[in-house]
PDB file of N, CA and C in Angstrom:
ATOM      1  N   UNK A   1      67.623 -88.926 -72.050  1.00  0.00           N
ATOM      2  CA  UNK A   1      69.037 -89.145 -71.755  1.00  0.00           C
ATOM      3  C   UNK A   1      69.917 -88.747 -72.942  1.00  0.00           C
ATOM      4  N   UNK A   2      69.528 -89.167 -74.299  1.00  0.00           N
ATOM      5  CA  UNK A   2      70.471 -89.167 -75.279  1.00  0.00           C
ATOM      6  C   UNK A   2      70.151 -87.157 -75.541  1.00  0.00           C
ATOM      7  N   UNK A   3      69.117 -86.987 -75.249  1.00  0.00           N
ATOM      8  CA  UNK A   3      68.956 -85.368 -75.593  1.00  0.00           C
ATOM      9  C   UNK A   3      69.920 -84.375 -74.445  1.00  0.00           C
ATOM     10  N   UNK A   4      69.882 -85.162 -73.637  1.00  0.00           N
ATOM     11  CA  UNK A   4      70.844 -84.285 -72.126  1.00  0.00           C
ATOM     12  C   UNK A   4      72.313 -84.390 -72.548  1.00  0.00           C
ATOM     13  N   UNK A   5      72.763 -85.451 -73.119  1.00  0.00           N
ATOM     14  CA  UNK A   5      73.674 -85.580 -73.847  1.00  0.00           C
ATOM     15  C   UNK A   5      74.328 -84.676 -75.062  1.00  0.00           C
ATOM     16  N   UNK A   6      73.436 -84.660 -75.804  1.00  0.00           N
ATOM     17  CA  UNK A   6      73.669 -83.853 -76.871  1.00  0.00           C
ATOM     18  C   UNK A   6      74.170 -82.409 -77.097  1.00  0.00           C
ATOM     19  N   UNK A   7      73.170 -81.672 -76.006  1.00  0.00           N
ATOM     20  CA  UNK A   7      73.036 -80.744 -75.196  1.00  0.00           C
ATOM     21  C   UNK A   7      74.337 -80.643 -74.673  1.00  0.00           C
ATOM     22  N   UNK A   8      74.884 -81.379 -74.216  1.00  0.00           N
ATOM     23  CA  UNK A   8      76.430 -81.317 -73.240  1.00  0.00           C
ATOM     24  C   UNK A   8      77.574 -81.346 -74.395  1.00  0.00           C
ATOM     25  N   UNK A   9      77.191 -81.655 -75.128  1.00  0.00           N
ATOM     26  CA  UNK A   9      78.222 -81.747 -76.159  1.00  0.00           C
ATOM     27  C   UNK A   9      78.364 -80.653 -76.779  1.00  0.00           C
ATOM     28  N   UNK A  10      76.951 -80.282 -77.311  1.00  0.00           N
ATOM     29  CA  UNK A  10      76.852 -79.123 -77.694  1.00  0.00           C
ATOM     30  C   UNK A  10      77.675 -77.849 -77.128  1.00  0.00           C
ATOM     31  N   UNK A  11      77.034 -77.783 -75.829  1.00  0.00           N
ATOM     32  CA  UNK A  11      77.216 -76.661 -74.842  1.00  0.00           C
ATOM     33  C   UNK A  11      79.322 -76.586 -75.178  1.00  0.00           C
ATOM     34  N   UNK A  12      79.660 -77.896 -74.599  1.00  0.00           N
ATOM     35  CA  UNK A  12      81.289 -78.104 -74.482  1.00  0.00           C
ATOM     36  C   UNK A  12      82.121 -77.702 -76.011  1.00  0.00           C
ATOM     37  N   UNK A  13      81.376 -77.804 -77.184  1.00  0.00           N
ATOM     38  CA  UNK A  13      81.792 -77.264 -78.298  1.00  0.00           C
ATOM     39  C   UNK A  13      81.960 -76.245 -78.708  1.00  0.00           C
ATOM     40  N   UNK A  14      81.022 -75.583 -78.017  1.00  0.00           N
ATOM     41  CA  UNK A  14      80.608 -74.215 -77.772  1.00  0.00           C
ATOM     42  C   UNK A  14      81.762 -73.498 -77.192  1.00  0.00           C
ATOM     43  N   UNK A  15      81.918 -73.655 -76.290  1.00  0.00           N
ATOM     44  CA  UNK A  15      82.748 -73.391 -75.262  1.00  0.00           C
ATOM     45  C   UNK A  15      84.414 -73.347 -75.585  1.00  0.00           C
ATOM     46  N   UNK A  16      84.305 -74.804 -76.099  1.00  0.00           N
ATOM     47  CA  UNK A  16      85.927 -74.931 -76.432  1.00  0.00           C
ATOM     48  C   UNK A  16      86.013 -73.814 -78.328  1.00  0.00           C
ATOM     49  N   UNK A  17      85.076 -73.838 -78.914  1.00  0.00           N
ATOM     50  CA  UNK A  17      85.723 -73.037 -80.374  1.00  0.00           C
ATOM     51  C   UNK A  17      85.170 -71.397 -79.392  1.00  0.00           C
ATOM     52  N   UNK A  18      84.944 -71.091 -78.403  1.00  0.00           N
ATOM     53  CA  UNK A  18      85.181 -70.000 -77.950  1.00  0.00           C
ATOM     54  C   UNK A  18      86.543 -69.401 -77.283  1.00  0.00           C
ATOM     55  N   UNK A  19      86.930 -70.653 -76.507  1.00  0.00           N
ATOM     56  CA  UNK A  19      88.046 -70.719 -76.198  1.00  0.00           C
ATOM     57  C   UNK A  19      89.746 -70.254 -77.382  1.00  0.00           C
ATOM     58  N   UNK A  20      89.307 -71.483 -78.358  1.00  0.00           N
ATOM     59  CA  UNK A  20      90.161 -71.466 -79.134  1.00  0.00           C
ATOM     60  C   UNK A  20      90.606 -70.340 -80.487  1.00  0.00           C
ATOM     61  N   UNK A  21      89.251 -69.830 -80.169  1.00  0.00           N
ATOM     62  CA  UNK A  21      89.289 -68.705 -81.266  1.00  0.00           C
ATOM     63  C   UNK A  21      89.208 -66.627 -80.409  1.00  0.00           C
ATOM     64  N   UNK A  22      89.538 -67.094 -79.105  1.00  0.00           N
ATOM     65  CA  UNK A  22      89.096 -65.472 -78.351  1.00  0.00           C
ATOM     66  C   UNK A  22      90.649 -64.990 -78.554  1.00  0.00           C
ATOM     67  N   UNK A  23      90.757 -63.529 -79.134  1.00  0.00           N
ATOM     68  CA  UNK A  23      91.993 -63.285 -78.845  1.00  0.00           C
ATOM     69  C   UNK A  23      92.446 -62.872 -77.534  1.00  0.00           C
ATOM     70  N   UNK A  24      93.860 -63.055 -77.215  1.00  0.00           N
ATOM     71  CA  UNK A  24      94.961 -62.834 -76.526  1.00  0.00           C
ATOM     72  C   UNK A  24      94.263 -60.928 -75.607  1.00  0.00           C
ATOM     73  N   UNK A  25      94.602 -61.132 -74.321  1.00  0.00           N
ATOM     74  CA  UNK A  25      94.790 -60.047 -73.845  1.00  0.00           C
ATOM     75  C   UNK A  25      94.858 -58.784 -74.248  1.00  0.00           C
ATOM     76  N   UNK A  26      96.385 -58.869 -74.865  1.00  0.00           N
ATOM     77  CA  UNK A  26      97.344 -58.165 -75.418  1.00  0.00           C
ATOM     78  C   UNK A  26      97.363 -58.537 -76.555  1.00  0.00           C
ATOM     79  N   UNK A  27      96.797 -59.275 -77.520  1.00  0.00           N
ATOM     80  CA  UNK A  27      97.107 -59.630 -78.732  1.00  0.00           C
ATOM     81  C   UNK A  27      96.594 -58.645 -79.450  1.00  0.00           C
ATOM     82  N   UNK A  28      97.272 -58.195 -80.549  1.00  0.00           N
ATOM     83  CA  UNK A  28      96.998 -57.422 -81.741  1.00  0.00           C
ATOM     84  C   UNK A  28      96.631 -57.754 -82.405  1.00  0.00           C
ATOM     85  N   UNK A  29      95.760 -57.313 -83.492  1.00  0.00           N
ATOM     86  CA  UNK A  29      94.855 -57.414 -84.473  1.00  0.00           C
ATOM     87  C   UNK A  29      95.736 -58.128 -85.584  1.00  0.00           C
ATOM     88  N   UNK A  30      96.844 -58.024 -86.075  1.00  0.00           N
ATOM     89  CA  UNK A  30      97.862 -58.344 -86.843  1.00  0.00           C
ATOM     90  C   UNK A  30      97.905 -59.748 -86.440  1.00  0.00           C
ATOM     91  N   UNK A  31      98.507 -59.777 -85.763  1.00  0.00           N
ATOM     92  CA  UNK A  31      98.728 -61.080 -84.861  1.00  0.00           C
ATOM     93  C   UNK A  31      97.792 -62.169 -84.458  1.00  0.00           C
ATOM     94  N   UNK A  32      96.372 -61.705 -84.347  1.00  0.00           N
ATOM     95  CA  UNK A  32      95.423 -62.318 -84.292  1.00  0.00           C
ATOM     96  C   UNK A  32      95.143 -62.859 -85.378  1.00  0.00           C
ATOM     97  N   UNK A  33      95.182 -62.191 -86.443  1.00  0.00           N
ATOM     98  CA  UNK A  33      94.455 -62.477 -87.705  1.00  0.00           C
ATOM     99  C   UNK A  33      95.408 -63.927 -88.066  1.00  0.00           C
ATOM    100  N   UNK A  34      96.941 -63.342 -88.144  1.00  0.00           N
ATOM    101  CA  UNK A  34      97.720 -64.431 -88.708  1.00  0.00           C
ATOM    102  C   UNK A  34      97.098 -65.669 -87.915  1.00  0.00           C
ATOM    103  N   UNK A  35      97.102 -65.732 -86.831  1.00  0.00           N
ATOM    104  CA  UNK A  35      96.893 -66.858 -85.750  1.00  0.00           C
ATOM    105  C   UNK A  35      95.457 -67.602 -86.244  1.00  0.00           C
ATOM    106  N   UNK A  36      94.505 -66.978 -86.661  1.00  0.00           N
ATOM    107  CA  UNK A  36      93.158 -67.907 -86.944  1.00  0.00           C
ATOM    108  C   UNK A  36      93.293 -68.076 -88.700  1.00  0.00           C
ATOM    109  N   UNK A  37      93.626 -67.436 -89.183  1.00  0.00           N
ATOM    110  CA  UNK A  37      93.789 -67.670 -90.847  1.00  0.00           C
ATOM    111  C   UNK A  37      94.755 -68.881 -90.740  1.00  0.00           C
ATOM    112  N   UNK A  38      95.351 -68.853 -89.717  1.00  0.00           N
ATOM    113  CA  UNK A  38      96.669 -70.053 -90.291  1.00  0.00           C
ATOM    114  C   UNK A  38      96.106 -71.459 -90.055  1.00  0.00           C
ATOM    115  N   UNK A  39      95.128 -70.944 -88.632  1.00  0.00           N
ATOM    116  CA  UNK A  39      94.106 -72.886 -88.212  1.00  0.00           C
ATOM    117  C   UNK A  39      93.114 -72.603 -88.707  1.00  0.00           C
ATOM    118  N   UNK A  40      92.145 -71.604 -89.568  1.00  0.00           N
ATOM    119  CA  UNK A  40      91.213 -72.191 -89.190  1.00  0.00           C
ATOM    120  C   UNK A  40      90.332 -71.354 -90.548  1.00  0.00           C
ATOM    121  N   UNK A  41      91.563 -70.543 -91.661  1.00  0.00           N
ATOM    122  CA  UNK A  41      91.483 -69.911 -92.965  1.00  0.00           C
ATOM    123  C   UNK A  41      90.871 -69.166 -93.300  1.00  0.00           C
ATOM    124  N   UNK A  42      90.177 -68.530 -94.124  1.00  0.00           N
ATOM    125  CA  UNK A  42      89.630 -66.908 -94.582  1.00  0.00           C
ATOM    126  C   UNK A  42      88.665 -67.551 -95.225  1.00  0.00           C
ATOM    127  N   UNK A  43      87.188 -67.052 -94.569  1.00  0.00           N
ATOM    128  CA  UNK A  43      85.749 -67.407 -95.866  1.00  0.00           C
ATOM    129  C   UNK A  43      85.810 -66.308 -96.368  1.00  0.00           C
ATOM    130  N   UNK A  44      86.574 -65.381 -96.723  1.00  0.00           N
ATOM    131  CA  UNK A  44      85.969 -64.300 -97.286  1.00  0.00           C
ATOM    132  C   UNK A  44      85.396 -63.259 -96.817  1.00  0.00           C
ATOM    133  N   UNK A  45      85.010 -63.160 -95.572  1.00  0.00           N
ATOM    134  CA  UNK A  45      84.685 -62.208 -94.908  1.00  0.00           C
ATOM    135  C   UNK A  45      85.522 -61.935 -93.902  1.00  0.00           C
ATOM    136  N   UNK A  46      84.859 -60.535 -92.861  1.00  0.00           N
ATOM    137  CA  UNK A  46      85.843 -60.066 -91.986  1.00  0.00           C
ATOM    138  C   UNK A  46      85.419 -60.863 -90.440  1.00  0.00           C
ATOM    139  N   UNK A  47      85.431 -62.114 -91.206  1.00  0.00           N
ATOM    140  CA  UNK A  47      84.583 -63.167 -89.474  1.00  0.00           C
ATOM    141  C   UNK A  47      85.892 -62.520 -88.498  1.00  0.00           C
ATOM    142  N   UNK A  48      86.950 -63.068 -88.350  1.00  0.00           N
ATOM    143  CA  UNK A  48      87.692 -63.082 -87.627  1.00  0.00           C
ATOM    144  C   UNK A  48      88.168 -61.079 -86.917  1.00  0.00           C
ATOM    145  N   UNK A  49      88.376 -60.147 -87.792  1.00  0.00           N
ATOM    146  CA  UNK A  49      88.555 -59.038 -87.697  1.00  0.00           C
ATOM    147  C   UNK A  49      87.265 -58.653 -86.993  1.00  0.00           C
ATOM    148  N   UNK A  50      86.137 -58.786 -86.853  1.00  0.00           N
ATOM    149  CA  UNK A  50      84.489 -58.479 -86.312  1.00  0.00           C
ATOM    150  C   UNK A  50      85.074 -59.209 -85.301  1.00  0.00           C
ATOM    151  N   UNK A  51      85.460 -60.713 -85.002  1.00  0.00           N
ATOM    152  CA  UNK A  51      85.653 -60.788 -83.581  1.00  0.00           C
ATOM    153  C   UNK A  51      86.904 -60.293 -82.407  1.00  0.00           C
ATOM    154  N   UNK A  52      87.759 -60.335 -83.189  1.00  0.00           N
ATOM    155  CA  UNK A  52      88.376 -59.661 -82.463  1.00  0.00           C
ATOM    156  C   UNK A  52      87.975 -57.854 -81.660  1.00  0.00           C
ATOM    157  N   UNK A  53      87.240 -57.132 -82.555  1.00  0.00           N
ATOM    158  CA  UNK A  53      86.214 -55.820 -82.581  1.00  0.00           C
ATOM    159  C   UNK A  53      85.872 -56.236 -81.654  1.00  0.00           C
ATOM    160  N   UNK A  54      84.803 -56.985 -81.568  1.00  0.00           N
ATOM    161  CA  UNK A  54      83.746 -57.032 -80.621  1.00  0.00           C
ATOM    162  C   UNK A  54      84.626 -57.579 -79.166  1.00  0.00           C
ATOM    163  N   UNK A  55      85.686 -58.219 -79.585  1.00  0.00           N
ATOM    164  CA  UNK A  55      85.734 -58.350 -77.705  1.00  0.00           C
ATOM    165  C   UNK A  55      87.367 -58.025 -77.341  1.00  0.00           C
ATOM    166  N   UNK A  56      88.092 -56.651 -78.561  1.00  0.00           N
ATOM    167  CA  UNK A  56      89.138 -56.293 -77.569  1.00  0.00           C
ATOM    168  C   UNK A  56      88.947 -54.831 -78.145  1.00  0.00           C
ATOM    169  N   UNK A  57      88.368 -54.403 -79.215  1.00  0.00           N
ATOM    170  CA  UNK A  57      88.879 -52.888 -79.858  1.00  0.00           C
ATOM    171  C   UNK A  57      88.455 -51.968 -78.767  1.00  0.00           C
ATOM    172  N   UNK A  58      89.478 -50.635 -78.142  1.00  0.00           N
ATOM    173  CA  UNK A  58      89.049 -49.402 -77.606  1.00  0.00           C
ATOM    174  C   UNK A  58      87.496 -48.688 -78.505  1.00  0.00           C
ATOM    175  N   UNK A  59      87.952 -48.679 -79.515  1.00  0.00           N
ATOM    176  CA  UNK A  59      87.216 -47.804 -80.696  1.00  0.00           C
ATOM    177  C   UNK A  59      86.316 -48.945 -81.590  1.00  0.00           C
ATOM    178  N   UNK A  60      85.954 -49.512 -81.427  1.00  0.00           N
ATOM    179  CA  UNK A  60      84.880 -50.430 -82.738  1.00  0.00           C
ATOM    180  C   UNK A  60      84.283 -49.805 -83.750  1.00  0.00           C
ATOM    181  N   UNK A  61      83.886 -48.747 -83.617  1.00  0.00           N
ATOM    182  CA  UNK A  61      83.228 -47.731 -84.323  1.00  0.00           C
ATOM    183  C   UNK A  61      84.228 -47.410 -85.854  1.00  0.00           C
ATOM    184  N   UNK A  62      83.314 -47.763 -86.703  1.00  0.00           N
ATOM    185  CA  UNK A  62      84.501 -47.376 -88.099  1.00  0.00           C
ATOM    186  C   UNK A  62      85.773 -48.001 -88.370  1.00  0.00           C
ATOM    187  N   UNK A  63      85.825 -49.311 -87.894  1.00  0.00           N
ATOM    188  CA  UNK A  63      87.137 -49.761 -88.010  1.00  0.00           C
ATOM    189  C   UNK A  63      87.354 -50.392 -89.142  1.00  0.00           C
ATOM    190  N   UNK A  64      85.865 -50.898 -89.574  1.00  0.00           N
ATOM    191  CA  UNK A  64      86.148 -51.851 -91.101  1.00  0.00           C
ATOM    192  C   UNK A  64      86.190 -50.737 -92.197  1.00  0.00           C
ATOM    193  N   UNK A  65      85.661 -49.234 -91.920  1.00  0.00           N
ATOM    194  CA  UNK A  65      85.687 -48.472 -92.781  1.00  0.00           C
ATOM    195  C   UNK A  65      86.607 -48.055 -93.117  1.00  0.00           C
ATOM    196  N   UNK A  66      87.481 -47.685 -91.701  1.00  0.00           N
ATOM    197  CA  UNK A  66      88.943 -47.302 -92.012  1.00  0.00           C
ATOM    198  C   UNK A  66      89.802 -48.066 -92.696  1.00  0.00           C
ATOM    199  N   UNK A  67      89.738 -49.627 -92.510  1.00  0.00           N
ATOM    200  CA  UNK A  67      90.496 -50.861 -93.703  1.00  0.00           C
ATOM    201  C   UNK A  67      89.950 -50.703 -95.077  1.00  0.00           C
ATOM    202  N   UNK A  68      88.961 -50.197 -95.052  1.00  0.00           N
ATOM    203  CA  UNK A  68      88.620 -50.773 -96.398  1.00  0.00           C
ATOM    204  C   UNK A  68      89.380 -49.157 -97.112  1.00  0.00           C
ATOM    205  N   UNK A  69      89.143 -48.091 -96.664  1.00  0.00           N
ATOM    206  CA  UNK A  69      89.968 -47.117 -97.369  1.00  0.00           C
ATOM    207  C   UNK A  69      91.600 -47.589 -97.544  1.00  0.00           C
ATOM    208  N   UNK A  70      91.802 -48.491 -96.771  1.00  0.00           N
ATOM    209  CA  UNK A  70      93.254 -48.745 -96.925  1.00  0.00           C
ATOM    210  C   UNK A  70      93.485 -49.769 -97.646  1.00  0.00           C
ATOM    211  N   UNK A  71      92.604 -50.674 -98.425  1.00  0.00           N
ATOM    212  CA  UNK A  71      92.603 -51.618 -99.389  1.00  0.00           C
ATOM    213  C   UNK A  71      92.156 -52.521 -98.881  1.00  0.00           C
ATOM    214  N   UNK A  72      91.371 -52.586 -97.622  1.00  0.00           N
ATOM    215  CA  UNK A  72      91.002 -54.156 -97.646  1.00  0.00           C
ATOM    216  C   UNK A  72      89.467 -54.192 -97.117  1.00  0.00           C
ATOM    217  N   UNK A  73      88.604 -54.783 -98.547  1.00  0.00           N
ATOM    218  CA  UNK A  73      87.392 -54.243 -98.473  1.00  0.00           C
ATOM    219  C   UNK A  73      86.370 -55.451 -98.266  1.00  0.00           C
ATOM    220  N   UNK A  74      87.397 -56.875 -98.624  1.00  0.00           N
ATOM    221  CA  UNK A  74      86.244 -57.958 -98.475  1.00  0.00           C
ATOM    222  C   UNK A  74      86.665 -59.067 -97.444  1.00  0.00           C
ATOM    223  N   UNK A  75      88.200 -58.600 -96.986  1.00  0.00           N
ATOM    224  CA  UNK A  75      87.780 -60.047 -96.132  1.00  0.00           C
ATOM    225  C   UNK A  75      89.425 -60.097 -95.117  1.00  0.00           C
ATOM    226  N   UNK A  76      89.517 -60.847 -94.338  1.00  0.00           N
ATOM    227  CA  UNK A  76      90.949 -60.853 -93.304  1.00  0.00           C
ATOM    228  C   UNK A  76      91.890 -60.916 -94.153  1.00  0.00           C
ATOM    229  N   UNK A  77      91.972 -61.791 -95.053  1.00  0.00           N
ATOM    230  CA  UNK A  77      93.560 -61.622 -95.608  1.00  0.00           C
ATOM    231  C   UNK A  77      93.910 -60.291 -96.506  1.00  0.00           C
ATOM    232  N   UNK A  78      92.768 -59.164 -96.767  1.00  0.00           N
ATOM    233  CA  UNK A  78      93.303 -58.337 -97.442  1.00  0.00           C
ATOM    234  C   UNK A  78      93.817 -57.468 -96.209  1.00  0.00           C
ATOM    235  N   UNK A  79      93.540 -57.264 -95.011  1.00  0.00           N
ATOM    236  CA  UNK A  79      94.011 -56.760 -94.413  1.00  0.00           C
ATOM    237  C   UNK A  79      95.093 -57.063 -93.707  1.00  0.00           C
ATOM    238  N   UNK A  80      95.516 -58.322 -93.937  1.00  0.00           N
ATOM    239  CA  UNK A  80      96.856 -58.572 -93.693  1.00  0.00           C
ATOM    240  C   UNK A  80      97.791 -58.228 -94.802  1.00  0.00           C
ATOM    241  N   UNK A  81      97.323 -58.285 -96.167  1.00  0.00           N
ATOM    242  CA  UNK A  81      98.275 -57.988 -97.409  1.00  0.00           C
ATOM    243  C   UNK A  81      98.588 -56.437 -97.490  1.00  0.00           C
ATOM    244  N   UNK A  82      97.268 -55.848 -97.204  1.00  0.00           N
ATOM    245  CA  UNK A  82      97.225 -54.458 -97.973  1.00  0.00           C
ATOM    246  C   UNK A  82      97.176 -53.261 -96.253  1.00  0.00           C
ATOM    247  N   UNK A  83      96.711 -53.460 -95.443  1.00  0.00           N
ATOM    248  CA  UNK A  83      96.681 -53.026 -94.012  1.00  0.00           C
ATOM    249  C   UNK A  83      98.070 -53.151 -93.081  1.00  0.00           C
ATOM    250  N   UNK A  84      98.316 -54.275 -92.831  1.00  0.00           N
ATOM    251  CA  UNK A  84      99.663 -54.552 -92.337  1.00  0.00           C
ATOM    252  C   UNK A  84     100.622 -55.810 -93.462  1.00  0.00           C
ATOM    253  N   UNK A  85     101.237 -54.845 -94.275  1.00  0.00           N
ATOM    254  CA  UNK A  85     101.854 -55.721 -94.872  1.00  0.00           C
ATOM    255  C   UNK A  85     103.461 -55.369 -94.596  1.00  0.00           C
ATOM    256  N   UNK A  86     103.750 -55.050 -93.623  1.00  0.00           N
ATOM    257  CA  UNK A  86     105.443 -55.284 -92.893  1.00  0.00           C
ATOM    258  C   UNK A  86     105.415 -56.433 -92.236  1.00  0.00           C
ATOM    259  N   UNK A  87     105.050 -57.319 -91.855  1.00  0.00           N
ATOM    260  CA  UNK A  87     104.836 -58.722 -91.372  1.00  0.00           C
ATOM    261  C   UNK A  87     106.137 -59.555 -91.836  1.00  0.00           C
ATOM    262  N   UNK A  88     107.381 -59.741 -90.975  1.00  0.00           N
ATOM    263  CA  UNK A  88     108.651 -60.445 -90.789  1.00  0.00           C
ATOM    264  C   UNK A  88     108.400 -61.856 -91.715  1.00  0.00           C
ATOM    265  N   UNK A  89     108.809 -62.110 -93.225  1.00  0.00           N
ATOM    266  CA  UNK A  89     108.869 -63.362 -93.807  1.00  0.00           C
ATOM    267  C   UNK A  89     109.145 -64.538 -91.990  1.00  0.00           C
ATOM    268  N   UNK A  90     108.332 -65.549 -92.064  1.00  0.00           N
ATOM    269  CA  UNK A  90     108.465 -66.144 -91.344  1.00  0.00           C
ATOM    270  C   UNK A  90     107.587 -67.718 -91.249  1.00  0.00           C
ATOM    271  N   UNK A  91     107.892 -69.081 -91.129  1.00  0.00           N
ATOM    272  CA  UNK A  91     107.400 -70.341 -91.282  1.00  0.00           C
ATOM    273  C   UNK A  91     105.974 -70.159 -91.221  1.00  0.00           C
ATOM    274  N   UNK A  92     105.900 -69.680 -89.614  1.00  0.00           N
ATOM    275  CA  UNK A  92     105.003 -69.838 -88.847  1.00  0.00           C
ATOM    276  C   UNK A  92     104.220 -68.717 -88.390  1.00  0.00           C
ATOM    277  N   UNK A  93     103.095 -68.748 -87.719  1.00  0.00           N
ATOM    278  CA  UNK A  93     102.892 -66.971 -87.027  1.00  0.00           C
ATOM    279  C   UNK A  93     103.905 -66.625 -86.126  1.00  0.00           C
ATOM    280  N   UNK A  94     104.450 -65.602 -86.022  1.00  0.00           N
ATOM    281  CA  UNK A  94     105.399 -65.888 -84.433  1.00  0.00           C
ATOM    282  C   UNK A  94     104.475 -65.020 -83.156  1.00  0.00           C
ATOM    283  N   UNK A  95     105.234 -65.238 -82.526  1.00  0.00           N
ATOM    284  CA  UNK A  95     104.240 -64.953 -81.059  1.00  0.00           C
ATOM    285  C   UNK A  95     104.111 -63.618 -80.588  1.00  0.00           C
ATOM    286  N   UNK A  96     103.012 -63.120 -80.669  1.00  0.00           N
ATOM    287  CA  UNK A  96     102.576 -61.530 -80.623  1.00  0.00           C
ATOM    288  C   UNK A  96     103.418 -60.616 -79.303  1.00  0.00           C
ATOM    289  N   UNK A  97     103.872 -59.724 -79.806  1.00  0.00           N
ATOM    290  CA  UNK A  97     104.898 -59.102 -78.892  1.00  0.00           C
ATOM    291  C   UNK A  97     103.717 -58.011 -78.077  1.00  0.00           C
ATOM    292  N   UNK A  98     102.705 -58.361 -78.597  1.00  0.00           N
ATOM    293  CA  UNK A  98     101.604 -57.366 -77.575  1.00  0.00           C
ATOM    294  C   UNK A  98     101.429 -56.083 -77.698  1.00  0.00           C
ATOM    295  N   UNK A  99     100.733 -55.235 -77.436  1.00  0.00           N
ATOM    296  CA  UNK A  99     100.034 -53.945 -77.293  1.00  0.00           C
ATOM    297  C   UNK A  99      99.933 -53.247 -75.815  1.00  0.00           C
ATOM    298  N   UNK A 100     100.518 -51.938 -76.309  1.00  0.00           N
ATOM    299  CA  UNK A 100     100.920 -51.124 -75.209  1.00  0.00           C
ATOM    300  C   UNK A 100      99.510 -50.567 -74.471  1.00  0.00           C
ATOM    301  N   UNK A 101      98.327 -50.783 -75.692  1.00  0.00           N
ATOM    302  CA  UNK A 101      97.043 -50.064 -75.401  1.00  0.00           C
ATOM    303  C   UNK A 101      96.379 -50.987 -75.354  1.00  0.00           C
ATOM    304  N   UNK A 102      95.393 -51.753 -74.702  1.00  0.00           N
ATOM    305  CA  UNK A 102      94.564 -52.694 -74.791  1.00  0.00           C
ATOM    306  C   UNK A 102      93.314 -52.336 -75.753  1.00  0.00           C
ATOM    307  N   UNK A 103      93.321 -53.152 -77.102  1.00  0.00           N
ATOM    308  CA  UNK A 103      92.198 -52.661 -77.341  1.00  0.00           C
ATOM    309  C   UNK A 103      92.483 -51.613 -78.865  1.00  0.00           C
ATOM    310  N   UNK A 104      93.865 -51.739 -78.777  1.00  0.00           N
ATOM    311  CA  UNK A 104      94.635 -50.817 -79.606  1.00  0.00           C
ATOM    312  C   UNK A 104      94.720 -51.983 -81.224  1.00  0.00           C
ATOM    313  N   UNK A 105      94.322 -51.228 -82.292  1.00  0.00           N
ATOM    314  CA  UNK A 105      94.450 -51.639 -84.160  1.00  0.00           C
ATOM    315  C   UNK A 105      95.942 -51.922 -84.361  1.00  0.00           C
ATOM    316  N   UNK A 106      96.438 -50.828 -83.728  1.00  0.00           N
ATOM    317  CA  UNK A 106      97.581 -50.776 -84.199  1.00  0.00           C
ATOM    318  C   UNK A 106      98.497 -52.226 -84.005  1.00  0.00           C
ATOM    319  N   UNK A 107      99.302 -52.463 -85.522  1.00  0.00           N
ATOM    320  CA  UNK A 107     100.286 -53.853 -84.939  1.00  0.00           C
ATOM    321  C   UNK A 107     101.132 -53.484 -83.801  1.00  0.00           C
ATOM    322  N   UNK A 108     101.627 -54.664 -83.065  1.00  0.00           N
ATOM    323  CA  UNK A 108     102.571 -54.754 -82.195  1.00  0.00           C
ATOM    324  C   UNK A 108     104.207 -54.595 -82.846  1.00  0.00           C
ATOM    325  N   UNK A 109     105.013 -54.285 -82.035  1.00  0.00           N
ATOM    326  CA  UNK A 109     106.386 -53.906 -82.335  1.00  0.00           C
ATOM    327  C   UNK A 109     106.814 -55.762 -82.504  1.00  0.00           C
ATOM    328  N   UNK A 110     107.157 -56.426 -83.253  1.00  0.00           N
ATOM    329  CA  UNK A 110     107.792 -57.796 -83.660  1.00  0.00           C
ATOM    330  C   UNK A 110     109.190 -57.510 -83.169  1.00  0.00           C
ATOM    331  N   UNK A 111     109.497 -56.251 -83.395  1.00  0.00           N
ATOM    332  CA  UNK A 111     111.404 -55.750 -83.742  1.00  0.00           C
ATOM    333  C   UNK A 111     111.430 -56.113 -82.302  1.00  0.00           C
ATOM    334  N   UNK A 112     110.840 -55.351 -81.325  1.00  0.00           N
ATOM    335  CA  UNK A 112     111.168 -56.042 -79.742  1.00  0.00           C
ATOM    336  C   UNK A 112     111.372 -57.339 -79.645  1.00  0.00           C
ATOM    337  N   UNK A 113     110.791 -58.424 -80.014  1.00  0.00           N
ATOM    338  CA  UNK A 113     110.955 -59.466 -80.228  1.00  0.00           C
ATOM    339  C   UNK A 113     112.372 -60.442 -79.982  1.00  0.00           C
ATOM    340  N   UNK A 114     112.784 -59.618 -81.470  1.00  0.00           N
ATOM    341  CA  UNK A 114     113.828 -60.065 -81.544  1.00  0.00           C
ATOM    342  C   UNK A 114     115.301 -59.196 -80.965  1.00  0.00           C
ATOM    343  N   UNK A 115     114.690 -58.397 -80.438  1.00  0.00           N
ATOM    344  CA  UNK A 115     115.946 -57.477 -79.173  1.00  0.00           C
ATOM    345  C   UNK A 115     115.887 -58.369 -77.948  1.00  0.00           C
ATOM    346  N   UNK A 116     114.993 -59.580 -77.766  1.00  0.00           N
ATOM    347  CA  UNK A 116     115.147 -60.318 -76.612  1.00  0.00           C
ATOM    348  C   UNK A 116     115.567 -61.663 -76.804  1.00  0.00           C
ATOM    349  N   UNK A 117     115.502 -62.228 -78.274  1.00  0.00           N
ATOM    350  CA  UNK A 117     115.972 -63.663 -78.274  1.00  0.00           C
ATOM    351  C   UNK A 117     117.066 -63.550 -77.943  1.00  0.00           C
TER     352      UNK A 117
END
């Protein structure tokens, strides 16, 4: 009983930090990153950038290679500093204005954003 239990807990933990950590549809890589660095912070590696890869990039192939030529060689926040560093001073993350390409590196347009508040 207490093992069927465990098991269920397990399984439901599972489930929910899958939940809580899958990106957005439409969410951009930019946008993503801010969003899990802000709950849930940077070990140093590209944990978060590998998942987003694996379950939205068109292209997966060479993508950490291409960051790291662009300065960011060990981990998510360099690729937010040195990769996309036009990122709107702002409190909070703000809410991803989305991708025209599913699957697409490229950041999302923010400037739309604010052509609609």
């Amino acid at each position: 009983m207490a093992d069927d239990m465990s098991a269920a807990v397990e399984v439901e933990l599972a489930e929910l930090a899958e939940r809580l950590t899958a990106p957005g549809e439409l969410e951009c890589l930019r946008c993503y990153l801010l969003r899990m660095i802000s709950e849930f912070g940077c070990d140093g590696s590209f944990r978060w950038t590998i998942r987003w890869r694996d379950l939205r990039a068109a292209q997966p192939g060479g993508l950490l290679k291409q960051f790291a030529r662009r300065g960011a060689c060990c981990c998510d926040c360099e690729i937010l500093l040195n990769v996309f560093p036009d990122y709107p001073p702002s409190v909070a993350p703000l809410p991803c204005a989305g991708v025209t390409r599913p699957g697409s590196a490229r950041p999302c347009d923010l400037s739309s954003l604010r052509k609609t508040a």
